[in-house]
N, C-alpha and C. Protein backbone atom coordinates (compact mmCIF):
# COMPACT_ATOMS: atom_id res chain seq x y z
N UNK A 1 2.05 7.22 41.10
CA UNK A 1 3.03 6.22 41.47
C UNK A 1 3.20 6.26 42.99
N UNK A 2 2.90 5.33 43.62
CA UNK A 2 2.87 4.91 45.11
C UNK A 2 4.44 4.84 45.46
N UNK A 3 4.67 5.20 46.54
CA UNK A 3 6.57 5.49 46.77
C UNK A 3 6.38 5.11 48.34
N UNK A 4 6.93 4.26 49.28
CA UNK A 4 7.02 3.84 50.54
C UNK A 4 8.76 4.19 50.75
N UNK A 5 8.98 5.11 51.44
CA UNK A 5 10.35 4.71 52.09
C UNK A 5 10.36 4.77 53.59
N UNK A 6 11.23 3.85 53.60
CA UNK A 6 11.75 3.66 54.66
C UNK A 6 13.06 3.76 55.22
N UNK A 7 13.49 4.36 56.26
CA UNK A 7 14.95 4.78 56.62
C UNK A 7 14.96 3.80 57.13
N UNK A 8 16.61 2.94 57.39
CA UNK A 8 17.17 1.61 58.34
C UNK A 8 18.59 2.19 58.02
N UNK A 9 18.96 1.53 59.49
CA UNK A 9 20.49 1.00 59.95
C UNK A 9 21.14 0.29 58.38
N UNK A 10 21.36 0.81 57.21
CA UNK A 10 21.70 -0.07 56.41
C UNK A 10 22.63 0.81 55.91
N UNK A 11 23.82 0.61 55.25
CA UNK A 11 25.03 1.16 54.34
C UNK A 11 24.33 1.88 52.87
N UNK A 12 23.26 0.77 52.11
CA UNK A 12 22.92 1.31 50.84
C UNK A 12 21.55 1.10 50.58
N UNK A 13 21.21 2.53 49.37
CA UNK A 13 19.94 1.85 49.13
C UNK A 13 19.59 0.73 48.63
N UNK A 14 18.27 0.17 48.94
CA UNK A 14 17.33 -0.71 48.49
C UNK A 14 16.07 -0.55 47.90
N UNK A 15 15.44 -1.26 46.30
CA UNK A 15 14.76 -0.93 45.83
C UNK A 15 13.99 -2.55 45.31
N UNK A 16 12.62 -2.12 45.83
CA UNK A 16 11.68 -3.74 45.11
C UNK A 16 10.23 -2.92 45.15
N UNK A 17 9.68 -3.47 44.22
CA UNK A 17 8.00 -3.29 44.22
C UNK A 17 7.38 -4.47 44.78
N UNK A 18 6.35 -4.08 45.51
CA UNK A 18 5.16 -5.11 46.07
C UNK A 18 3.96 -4.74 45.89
N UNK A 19 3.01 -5.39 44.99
CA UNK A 19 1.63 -5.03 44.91
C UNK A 19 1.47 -3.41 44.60
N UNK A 20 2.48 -3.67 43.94
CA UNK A 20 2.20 -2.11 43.01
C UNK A 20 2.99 -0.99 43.17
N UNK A 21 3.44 -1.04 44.89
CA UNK A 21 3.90 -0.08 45.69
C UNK A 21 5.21 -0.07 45.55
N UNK A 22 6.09 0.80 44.71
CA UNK A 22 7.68 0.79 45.26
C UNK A 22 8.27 1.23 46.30
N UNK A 23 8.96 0.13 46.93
CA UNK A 23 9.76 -0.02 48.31
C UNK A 23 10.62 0.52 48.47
N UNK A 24 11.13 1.48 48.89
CA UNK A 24 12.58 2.09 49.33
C UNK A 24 13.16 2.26 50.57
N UNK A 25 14.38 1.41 50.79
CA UNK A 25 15.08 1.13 52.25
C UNK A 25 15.99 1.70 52.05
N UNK A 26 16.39 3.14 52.90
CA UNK A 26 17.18 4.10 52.33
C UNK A 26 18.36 4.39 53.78
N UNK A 27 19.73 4.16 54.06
CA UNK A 27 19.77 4.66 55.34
C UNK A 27 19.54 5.77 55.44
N UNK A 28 19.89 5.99 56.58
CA UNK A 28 19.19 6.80 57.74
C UNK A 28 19.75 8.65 56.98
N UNK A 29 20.88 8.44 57.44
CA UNK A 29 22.01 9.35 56.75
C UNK A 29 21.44 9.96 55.65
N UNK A 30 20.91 9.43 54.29
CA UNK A 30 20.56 9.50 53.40
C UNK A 30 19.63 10.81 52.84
N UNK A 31 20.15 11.97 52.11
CA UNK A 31 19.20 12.94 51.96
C UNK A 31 17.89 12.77 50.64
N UNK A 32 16.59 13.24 50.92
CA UNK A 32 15.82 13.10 50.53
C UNK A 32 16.03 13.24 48.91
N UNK A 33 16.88 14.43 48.87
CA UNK A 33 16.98 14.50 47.60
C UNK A 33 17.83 13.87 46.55
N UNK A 34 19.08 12.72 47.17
CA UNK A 34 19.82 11.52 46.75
C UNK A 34 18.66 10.74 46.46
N UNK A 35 17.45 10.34 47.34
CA UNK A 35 16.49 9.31 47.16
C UNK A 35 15.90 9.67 45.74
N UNK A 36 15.28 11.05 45.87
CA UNK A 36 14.37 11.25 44.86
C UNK A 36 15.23 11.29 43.54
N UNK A 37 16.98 11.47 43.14
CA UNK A 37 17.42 11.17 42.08
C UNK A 37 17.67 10.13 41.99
N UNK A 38 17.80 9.19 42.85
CA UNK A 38 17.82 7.34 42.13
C UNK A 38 16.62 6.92 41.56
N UNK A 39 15.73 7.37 42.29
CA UNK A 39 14.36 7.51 41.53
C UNK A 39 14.28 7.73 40.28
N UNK A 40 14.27 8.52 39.61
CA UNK A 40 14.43 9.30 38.88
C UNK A 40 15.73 8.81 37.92
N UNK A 41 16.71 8.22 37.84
CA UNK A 41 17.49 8.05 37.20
C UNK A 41 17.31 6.16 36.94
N UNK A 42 16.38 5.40 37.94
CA UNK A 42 16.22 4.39 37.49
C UNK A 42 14.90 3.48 37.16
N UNK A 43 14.17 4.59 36.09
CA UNK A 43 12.84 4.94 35.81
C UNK A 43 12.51 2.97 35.11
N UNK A 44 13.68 3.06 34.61
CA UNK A 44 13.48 1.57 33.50
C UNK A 44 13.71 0.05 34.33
N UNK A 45 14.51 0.23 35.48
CA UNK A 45 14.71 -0.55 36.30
C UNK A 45 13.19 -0.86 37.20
N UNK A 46 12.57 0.11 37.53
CA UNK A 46 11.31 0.25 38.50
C UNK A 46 10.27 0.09 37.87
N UNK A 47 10.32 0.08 36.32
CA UNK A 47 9.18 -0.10 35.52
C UNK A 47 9.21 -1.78 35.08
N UNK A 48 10.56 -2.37 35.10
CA UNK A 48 10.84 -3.77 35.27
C UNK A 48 10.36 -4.53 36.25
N UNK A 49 10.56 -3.68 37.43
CA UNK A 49 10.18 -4.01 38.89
C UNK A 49 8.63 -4.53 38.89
N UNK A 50 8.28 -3.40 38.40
CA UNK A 50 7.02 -3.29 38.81
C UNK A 50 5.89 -4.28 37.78
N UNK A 51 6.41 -4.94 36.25
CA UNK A 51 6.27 -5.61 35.54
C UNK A 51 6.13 -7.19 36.21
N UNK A 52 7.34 -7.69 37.06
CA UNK A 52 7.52 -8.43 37.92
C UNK A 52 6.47 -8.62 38.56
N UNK A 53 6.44 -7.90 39.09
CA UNK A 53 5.64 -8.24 40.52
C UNK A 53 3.75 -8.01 39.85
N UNK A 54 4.07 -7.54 39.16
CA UNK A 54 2.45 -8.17 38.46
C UNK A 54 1.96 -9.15 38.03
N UNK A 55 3.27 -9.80 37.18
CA UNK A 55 3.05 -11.14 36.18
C UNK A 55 3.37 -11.97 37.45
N UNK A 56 3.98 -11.53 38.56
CA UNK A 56 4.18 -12.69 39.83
C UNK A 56 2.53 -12.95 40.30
N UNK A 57 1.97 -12.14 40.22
CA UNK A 57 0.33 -12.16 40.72
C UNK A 57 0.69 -12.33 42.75
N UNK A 58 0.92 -11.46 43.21
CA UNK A 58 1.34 -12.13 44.42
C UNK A 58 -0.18 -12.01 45.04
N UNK A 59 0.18 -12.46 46.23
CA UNK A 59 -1.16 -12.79 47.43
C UNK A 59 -1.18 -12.08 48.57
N UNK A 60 -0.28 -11.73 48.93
CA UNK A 60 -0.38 -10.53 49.75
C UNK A 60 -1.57 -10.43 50.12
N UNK A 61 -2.05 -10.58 51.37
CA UNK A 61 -2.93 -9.67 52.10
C UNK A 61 -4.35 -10.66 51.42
N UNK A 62 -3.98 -11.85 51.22
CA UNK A 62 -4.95 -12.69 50.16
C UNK A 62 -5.61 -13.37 51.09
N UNK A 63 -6.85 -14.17 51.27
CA UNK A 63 -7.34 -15.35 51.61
C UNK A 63 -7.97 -16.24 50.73
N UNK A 64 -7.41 -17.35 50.39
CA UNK A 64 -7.71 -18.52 49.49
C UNK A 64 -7.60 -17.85 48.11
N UNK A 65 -6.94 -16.75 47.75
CA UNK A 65 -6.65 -16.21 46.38
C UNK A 65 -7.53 -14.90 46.23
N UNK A 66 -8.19 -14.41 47.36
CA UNK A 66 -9.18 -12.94 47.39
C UNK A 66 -8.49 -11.92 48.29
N UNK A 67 -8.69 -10.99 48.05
CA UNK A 67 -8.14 -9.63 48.76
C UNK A 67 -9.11 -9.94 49.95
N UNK A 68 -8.54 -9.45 51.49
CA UNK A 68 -9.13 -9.50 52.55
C UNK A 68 -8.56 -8.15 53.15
N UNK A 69 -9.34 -7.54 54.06
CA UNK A 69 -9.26 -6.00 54.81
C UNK A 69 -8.87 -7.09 56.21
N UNK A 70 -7.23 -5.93 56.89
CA UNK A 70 -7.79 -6.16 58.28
C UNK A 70 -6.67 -5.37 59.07
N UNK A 71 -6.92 -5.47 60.33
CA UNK A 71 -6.31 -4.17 60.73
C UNK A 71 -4.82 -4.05 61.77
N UNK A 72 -4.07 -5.49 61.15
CA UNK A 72 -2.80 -6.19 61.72
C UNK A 72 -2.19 -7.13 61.05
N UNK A 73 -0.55 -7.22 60.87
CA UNK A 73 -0.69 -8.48 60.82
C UNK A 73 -1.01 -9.59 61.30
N UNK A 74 -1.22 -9.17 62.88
CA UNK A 74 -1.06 -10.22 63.94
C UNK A 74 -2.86 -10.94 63.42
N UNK A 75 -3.36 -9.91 63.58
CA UNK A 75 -5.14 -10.54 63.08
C UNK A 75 -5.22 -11.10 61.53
N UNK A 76 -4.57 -10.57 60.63
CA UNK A 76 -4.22 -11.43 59.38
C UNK A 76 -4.06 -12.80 59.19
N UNK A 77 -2.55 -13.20 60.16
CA UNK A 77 -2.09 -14.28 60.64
C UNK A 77 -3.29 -15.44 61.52
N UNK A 78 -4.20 -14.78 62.24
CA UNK A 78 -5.27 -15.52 63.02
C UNK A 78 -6.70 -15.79 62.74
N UNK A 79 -6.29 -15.05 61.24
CA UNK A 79 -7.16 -15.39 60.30
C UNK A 79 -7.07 -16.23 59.33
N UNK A 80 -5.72 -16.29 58.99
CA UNK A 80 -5.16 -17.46 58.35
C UNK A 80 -5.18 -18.68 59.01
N UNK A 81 -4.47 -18.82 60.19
CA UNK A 81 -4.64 -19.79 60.86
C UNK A 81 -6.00 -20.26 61.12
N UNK A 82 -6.80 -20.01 61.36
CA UNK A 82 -8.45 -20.61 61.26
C UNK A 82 -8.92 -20.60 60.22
N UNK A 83 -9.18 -20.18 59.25
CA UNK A 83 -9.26 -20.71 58.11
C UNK A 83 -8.90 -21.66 57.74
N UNK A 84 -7.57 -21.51 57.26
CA UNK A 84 -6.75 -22.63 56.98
C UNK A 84 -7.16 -24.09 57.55
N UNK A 85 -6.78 -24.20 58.84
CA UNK A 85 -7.41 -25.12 59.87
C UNK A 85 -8.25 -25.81 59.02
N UNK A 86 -9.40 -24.91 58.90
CA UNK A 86 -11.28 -25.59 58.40
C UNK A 86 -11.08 -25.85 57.23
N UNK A 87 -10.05 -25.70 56.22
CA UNK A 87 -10.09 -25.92 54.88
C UNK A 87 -8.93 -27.36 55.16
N UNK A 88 -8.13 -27.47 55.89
CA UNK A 88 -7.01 -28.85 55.73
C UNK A 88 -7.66 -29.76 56.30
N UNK A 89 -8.73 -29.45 57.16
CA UNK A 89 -9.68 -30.50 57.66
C UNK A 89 -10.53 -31.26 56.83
N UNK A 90 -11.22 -30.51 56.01
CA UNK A 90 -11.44 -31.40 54.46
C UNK A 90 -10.80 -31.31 53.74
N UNK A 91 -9.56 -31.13 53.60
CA UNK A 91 -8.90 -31.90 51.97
C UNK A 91 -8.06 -32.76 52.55
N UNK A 92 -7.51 -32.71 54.04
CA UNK A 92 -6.78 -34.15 54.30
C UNK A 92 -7.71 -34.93 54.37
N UNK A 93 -8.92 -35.65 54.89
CA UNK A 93 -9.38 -36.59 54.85
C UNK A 93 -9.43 -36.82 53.62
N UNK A 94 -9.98 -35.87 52.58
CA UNK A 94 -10.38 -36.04 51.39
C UNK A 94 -9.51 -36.79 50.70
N UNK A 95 -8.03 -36.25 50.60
CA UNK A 95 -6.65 -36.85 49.87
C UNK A 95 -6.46 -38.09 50.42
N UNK A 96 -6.34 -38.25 51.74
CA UNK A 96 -5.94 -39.53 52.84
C UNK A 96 -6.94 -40.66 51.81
N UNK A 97 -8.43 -40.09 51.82
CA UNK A 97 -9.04 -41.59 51.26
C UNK A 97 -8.36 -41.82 49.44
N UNK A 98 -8.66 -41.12 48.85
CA UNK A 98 -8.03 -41.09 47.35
C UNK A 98 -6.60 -41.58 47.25
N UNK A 99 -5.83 -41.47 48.20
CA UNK A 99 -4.34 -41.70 48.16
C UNK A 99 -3.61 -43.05 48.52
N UNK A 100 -4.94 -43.29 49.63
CA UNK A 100 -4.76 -44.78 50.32
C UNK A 100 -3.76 -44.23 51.23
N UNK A 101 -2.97 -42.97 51.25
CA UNK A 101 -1.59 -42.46 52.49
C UNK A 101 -2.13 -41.64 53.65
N UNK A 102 -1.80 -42.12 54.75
CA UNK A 102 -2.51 -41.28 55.58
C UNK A 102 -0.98 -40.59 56.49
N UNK A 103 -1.32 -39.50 56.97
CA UNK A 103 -0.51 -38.77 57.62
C UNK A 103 -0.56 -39.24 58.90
N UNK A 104 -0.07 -39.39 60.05
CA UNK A 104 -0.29 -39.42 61.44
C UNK A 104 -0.50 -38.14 61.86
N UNK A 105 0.04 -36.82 61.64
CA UNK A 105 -0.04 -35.94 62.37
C UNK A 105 0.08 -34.71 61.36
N UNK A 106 -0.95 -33.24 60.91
CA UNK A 106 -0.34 -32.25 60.43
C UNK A 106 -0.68 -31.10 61.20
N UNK A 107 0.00 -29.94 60.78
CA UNK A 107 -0.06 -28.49 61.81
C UNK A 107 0.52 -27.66 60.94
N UNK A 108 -0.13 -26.37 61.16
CA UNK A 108 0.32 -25.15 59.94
C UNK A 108 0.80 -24.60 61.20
N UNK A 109 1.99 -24.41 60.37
CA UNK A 109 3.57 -23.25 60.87
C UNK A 109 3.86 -21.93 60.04
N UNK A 110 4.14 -20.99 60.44
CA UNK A 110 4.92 -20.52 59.72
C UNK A 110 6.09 -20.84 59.17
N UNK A 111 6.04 -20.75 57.42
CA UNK A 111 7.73 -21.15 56.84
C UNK A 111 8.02 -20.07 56.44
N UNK A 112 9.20 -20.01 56.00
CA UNK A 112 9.66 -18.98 55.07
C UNK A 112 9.83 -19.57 53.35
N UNK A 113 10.61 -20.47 53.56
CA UNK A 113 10.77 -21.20 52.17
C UNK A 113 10.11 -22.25 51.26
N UNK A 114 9.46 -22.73 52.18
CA UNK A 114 8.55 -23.98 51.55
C UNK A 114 6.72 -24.16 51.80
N UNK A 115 5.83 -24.96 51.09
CA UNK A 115 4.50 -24.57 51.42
C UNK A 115 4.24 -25.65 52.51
N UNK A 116 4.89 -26.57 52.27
CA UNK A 116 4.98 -27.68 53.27
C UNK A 116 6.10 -28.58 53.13
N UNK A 117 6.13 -29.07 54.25
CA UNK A 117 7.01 -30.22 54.50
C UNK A 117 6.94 -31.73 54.95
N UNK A 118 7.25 -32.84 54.49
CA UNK A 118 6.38 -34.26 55.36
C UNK A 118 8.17 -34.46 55.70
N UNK A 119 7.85 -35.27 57.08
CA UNK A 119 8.75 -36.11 57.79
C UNK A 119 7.93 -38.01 57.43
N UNK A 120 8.45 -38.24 56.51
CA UNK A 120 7.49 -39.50 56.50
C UNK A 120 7.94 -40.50 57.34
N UNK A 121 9.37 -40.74 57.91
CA UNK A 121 9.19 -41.78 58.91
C UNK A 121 8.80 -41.37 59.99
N UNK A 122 7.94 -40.13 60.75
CA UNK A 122 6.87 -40.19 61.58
C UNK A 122 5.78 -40.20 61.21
N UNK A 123 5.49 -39.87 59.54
CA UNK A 123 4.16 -39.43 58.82
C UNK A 123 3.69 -38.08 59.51
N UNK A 124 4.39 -37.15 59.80
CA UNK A 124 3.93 -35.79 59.99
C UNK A 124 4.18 -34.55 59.08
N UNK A 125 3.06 -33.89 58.35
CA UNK A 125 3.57 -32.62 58.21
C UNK A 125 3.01 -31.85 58.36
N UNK A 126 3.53 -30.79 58.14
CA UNK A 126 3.64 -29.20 58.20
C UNK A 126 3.15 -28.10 57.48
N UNK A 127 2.40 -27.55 56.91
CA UNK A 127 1.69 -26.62 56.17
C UNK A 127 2.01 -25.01 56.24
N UNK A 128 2.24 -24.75 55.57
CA UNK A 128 3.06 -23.19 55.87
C UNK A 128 1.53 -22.43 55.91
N UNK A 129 1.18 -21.77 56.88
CA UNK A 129 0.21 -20.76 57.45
C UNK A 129 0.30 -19.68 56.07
N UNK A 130 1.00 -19.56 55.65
CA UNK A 130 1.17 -18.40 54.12
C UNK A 130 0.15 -19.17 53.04
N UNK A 131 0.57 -20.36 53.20
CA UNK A 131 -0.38 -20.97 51.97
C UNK A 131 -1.96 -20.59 51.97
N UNK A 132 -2.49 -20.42 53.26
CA UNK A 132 -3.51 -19.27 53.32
C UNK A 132 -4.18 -18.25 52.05
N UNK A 133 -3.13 -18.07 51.37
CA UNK A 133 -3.04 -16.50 50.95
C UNK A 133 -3.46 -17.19 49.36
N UNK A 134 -3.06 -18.12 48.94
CA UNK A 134 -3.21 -18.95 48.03
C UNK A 134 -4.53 -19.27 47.75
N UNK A 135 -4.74 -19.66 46.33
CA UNK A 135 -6.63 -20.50 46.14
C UNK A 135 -6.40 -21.88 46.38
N UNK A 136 -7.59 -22.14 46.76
CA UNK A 136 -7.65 -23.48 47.45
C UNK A 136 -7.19 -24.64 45.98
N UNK A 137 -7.25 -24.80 44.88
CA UNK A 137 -6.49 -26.01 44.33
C UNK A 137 -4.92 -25.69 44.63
N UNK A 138 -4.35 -24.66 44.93
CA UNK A 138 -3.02 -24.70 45.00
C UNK A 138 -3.14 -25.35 46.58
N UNK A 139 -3.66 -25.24 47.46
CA UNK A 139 -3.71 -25.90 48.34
C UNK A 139 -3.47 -27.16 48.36
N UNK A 140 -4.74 -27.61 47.67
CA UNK A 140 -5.09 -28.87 47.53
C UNK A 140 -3.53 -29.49 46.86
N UNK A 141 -3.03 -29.01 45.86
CA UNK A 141 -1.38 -29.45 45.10
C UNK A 141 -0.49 -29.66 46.61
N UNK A 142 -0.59 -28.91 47.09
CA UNK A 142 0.38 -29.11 48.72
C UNK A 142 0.29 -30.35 49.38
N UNK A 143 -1.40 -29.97 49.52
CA UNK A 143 -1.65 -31.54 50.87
C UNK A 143 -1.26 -32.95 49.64
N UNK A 144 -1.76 -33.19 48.54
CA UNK A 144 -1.56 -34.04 48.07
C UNK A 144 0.14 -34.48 47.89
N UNK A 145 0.84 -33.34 47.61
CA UNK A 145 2.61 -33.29 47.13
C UNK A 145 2.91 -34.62 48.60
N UNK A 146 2.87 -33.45 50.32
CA UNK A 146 3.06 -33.99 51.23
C UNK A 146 2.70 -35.66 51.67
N UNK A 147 1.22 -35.82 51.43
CA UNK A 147 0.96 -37.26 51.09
C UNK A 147 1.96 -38.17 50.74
N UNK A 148 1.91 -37.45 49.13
CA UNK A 148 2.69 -38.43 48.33
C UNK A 148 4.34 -38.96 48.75
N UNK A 149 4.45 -37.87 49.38
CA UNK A 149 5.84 -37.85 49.89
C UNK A 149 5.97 -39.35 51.12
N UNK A 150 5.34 -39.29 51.85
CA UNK A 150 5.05 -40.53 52.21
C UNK A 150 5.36 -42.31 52.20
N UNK A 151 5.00 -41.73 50.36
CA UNK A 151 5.24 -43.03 49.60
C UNK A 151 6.86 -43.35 48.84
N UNK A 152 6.92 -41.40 48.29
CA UNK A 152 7.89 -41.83 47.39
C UNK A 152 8.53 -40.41 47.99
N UNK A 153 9.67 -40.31 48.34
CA UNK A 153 10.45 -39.07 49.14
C UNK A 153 11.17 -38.33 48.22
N UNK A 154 11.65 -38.86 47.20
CA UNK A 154 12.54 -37.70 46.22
C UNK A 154 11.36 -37.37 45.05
N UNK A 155 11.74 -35.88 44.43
CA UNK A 155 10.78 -35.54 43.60
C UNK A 155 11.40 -36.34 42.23
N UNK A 156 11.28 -37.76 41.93
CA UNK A 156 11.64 -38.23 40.73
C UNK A 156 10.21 -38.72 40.27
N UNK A 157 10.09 -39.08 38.49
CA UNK A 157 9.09 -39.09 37.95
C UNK A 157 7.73 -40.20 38.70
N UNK A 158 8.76 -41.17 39.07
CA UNK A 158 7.15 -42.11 40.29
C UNK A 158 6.73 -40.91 41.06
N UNK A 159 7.15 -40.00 41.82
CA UNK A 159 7.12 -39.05 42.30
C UNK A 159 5.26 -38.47 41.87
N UNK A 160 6.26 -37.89 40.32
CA UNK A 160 5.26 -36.70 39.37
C UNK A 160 3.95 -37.62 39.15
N UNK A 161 4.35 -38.26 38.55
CA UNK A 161 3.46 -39.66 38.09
C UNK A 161 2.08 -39.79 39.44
N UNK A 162 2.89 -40.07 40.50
CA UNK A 162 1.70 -40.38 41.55
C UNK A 162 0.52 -38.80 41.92
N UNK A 163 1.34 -37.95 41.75
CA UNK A 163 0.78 -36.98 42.08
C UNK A 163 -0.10 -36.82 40.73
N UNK A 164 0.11 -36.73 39.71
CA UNK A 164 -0.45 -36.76 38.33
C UNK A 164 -1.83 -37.76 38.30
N UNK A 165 -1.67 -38.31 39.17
CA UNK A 165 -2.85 -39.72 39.09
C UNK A 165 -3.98 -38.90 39.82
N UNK A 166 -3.70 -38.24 40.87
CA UNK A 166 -4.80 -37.43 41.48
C UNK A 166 -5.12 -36.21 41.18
N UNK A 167 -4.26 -35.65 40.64
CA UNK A 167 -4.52 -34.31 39.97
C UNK A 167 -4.01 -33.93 38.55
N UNK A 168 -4.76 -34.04 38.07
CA UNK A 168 -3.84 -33.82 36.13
C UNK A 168 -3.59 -33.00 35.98
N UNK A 169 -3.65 -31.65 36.64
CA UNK A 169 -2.63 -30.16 36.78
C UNK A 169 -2.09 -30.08 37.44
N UNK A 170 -1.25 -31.29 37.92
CA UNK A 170 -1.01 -30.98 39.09
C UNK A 170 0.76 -30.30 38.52
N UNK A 171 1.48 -30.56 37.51
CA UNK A 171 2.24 -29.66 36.50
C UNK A 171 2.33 -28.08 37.41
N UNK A 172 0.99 -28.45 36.37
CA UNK A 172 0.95 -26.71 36.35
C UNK A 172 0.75 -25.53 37.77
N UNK A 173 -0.38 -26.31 38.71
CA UNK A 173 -0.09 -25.89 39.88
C UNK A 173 0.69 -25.75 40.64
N UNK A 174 1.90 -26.53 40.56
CA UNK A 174 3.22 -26.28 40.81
C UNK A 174 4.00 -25.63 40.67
N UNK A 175 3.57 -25.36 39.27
CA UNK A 175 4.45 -23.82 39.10
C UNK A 175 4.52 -22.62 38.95
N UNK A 176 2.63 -22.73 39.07
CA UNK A 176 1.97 -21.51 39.90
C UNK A 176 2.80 -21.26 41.14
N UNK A 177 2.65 -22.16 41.93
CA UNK A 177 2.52 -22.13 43.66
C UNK A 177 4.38 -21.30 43.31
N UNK A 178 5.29 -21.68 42.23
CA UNK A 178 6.64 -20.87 42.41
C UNK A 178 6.70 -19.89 42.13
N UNK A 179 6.00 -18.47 41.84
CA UNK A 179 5.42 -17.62 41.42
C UNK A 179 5.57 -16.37 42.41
């Protein structure tokens, strides 16, 4: 069992699994051997944890849905970003002709909360640089969502419907991508 702690400026512990690894944000103050009995006393909680974050399938450290080696985040990130790039370069044209909607302007950002975003009365959006980490049809569910947005701005069934016309999973990729 893989165990990461970490001491911080914080009042209480903290406990999450990621990719297998359980996380512990412990303050500072905190003696080793308090850590190792929460451990230990919340065997069923961490085995929940860790259930989670499997059936989540996360991406972590992913490119287009594959494990990638590298030796930063900062080079992770600039690997994403070029990638990415060469992959939105063919599926926006690709979507733009199928959709009849064309974007004026897109650019991958970092988000925190969303995979993208359209501003449709400039026709610009935004691509979250994370989506990277993702396989390329969940991609492809993004650029098309943003498109569509374009046409029809609230997620109501013309909405689902239009997106459904170009992708018939597109359902289900959706709720992958919330995962």
């Amino acid at each position: 069992m893989d165990i990461e702690i970490n001491r911080k400026k914080i009042r209480s512990l903290r406990l999450r699994v990621e990719d297998g690894i359980i996380k512990i944000s412990a303050p500072r103050s905190m003696s080793d051997r308090a850590i190792k009995d929460f451990i230990e006393n919340n065997d069923e909680v961490i085995e929940r944890l860790k259930r989670e974050d499997k059936r989540r399938g996360r991406y972590k450290n992913h490119l287009f849905g594959q494990k990638v080696n590298f030796t930063s985040e900062e080079e992770l990130e600039k690997i994403y970003r070029r990638e990415l790039q060469k992959v939105l370069d063919e599926i926006f044209p690709r979507y733009e002709a199928l959709t009849g909607l064309s974007a004026k302007s897109y650019e991958i950002r970092k988000m925190k909360m969303r995979w993208g975003t359209c501003y449709p009365q400039r026709g610009d959006i935004k691509i979250n640089l994370y989506l990277a980490a993702r396989p390329l049809e969940q991609i492809e569910a993004v650029v098309l969502h943003e498109l569509v947005h374009l046409k029809f701005f609230h997620h109501d069934k013309n909405f689902i419907n239009e997106c459904k016309k170009y992708m018939e999973n597109y359902e289900e990729i959706e709720r992958e991508l919330k995962t």
